[in-house]
N, C-alpha and C. Protein backbone atom coordinates (compact mmCIF):
# COMPACT_ATOMS: atom_id res chain seq x y z
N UNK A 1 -45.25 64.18 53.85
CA UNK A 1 -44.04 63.43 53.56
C UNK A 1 -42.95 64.42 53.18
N UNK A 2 -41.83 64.57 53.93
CA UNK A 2 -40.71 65.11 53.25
C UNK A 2 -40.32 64.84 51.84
N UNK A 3 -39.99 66.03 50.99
CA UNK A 3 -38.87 65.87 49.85
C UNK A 3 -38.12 64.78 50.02
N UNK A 4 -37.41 64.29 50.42
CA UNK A 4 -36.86 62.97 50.48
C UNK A 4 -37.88 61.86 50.68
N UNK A 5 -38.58 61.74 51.22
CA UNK A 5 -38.75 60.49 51.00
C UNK A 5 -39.57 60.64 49.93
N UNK A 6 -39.99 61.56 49.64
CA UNK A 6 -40.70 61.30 48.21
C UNK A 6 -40.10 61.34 46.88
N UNK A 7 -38.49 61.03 47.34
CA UNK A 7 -37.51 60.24 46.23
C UNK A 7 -37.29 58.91 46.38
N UNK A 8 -37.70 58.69 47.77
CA UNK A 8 -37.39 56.61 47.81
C UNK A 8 -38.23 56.29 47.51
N UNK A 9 -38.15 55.43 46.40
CA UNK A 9 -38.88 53.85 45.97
C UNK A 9 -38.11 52.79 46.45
N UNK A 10 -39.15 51.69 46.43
CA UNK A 10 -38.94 50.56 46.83
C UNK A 10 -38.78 49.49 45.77
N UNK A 11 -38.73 48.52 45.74
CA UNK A 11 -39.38 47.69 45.02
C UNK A 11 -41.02 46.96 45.31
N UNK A 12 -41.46 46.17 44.70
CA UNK A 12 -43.21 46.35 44.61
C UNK A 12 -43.14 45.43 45.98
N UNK A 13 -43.83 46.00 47.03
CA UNK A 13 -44.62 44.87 47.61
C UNK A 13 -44.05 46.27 48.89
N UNK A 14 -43.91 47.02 49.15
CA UNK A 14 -43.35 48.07 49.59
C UNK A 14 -41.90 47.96 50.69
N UNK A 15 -42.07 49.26 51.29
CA UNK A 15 -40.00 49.38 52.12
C UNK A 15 -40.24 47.86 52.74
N UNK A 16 -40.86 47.61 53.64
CA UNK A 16 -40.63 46.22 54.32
C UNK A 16 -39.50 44.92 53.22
N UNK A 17 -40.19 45.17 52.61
CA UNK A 17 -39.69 43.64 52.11
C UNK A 17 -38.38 43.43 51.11
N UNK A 18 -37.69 45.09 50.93
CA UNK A 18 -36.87 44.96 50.35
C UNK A 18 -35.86 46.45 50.10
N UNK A 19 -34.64 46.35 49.61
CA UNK A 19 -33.97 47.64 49.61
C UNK A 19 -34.60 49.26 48.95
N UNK A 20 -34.63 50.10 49.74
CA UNK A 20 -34.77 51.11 48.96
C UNK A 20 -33.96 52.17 47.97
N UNK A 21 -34.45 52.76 47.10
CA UNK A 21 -33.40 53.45 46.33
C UNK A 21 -33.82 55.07 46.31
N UNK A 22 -32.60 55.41 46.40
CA UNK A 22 -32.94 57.26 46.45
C UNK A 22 -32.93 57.35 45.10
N UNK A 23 -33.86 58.13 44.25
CA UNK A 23 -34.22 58.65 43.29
C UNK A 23 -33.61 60.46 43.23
N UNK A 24 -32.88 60.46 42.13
CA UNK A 24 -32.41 61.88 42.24
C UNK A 24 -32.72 62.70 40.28
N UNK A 25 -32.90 63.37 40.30
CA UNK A 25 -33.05 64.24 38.84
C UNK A 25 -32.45 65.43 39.27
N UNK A 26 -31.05 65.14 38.18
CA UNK A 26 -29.91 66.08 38.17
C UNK A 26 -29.50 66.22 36.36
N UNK A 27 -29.22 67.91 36.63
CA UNK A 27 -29.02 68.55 35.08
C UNK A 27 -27.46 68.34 34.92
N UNK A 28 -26.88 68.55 33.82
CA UNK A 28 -25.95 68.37 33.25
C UNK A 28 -25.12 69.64 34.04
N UNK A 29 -23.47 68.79 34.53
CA UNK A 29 -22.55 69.43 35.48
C UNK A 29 -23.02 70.10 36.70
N UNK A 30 -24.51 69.39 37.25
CA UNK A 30 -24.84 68.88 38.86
C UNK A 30 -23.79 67.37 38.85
N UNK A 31 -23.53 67.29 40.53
CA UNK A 31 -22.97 66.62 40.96
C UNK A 31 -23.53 65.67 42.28
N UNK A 32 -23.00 64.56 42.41
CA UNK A 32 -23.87 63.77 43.44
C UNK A 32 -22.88 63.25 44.14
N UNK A 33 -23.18 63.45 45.75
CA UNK A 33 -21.75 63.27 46.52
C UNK A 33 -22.39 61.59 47.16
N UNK A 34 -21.23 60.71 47.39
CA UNK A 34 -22.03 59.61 48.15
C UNK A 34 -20.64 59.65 49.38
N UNK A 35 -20.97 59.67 50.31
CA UNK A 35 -20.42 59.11 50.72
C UNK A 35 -18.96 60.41 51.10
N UNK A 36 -18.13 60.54 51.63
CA UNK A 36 -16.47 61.11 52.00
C UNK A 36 -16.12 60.98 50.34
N UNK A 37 -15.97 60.05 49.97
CA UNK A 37 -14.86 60.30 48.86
C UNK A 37 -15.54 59.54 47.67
N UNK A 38 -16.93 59.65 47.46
CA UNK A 38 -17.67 59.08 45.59
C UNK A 38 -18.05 60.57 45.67
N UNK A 39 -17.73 61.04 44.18
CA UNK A 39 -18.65 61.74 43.78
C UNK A 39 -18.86 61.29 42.15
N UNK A 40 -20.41 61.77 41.79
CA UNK A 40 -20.74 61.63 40.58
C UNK A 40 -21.07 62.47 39.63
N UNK A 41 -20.52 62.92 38.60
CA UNK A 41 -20.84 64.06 37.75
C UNK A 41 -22.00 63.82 36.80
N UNK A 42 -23.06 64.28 36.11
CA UNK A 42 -23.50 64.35 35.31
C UNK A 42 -22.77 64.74 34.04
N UNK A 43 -22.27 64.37 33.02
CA UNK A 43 -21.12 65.24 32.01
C UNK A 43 -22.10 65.48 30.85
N UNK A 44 -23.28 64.58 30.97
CA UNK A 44 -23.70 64.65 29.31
C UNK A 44 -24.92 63.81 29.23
N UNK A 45 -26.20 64.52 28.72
CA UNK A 45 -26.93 63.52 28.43
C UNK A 45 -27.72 63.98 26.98
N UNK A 46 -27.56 62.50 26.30
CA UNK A 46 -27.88 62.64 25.12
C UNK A 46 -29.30 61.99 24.40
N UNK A 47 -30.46 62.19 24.27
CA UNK A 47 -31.74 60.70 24.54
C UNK A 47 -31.67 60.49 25.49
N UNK A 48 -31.69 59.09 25.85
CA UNK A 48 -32.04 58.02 26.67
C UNK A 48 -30.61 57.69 27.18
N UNK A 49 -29.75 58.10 26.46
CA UNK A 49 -28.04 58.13 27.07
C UNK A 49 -27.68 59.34 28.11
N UNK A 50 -26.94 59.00 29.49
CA UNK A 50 -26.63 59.68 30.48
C UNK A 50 -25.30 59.26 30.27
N UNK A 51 -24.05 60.56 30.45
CA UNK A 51 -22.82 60.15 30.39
C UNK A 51 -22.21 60.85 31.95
N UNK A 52 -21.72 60.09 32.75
CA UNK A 52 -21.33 59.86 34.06
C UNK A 52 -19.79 59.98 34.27
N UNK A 53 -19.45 60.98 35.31
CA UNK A 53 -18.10 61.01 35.63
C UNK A 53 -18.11 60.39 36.92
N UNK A 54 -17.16 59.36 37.34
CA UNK A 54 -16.93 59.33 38.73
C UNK A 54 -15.92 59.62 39.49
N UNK A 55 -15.61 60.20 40.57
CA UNK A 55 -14.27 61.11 40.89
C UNK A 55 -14.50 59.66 42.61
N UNK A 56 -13.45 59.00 42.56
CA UNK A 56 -12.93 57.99 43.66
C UNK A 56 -11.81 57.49 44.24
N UNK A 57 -11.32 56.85 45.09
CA UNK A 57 -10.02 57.00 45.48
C UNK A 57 -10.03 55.19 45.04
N UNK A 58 -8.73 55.16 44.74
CA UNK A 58 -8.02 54.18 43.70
C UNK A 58 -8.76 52.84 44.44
N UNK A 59 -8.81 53.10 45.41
CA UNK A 59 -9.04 51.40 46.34
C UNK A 59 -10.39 51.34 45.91
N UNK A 60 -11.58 52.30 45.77
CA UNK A 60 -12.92 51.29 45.37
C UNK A 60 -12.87 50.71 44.15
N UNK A 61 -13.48 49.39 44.05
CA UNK A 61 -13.73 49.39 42.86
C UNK A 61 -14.95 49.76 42.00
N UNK A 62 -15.18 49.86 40.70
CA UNK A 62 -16.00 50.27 39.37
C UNK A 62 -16.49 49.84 38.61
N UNK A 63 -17.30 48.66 38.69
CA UNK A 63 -17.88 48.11 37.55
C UNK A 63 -19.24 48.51 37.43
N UNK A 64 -19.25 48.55 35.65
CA UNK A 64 -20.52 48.68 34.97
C UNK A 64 -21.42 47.09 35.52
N UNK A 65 -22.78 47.43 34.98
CA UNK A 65 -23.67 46.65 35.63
C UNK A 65 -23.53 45.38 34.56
N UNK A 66 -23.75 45.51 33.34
CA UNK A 66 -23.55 44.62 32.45
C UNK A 66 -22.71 43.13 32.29
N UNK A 67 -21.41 44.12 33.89
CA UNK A 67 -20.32 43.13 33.71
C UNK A 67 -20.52 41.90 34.43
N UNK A 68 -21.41 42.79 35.50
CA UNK A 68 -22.09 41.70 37.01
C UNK A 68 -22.64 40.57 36.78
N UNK A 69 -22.28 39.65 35.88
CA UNK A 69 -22.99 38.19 35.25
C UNK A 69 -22.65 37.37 36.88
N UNK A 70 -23.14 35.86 36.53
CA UNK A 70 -22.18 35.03 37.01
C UNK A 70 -20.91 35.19 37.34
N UNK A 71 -20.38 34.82 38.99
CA UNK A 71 -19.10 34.95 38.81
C UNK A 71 -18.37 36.45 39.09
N UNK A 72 -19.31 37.10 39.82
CA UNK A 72 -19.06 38.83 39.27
C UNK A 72 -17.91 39.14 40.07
N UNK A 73 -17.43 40.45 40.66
CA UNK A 73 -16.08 40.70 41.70
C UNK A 73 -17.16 40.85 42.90
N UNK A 74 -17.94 41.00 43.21
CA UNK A 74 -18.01 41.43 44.44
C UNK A 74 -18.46 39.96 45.48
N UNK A 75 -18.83 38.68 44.66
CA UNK A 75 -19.11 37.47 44.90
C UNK A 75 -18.00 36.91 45.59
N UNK A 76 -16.90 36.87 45.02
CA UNK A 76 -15.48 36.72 45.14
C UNK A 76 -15.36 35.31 44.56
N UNK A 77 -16.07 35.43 43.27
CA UNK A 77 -16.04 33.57 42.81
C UNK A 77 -15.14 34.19 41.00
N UNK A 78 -15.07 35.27 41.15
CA UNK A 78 -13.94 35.65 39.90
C UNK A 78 -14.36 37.57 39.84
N UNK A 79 -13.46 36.91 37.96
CA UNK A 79 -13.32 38.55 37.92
C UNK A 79 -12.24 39.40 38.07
N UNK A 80 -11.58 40.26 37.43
CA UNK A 80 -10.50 41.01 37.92
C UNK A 80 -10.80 42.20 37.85
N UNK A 81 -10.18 42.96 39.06
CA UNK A 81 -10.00 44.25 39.41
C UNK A 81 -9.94 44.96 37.90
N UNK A 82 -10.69 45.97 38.16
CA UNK A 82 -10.20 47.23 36.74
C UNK A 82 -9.10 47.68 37.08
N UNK A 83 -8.23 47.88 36.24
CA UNK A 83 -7.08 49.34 36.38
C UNK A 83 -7.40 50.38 36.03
């Protein structure tokens, strides 16, 4: 198995049945590119606390996961844009 794939997990029941996620372990001021224009900084990790920079162009949007209740922005049933 390649290095990569022996960063994707799945969720339980394996890849078939559902999205996979790249798994990455990165030290403090490594960086993680997604994509042309996401990148993600590592700035700080403290415990069980990871502190995250994200460098993006104004049009994506950014929400924390917490916010994603009912109703979230990407549903389009509410919610407002961050500034």
């Amino acid at each position: 198995m390649s290095s990569r794939g022996k960063e994707l997990a799945s969720q339980p029941g394996g890849l078939e049945e559902g999205p996979i996620m790249l798994l990455l372990t990165r030290k403090v001021g490594e960086r993680i590119r997604i994509g042309e224009d996401v990148v993600l900084l590592v700035v700080a990790v403290n415990g069980t606390q990871v502190r995250l920079g994200i460098e993006a162009p104004s049009s994506i949007p950014i929400w924390r996961g917490e916010l994603l209740g009912p109703g979230r922005p990407e549903d389009g049933k509410g919610g407002k844009d961050p500034d």
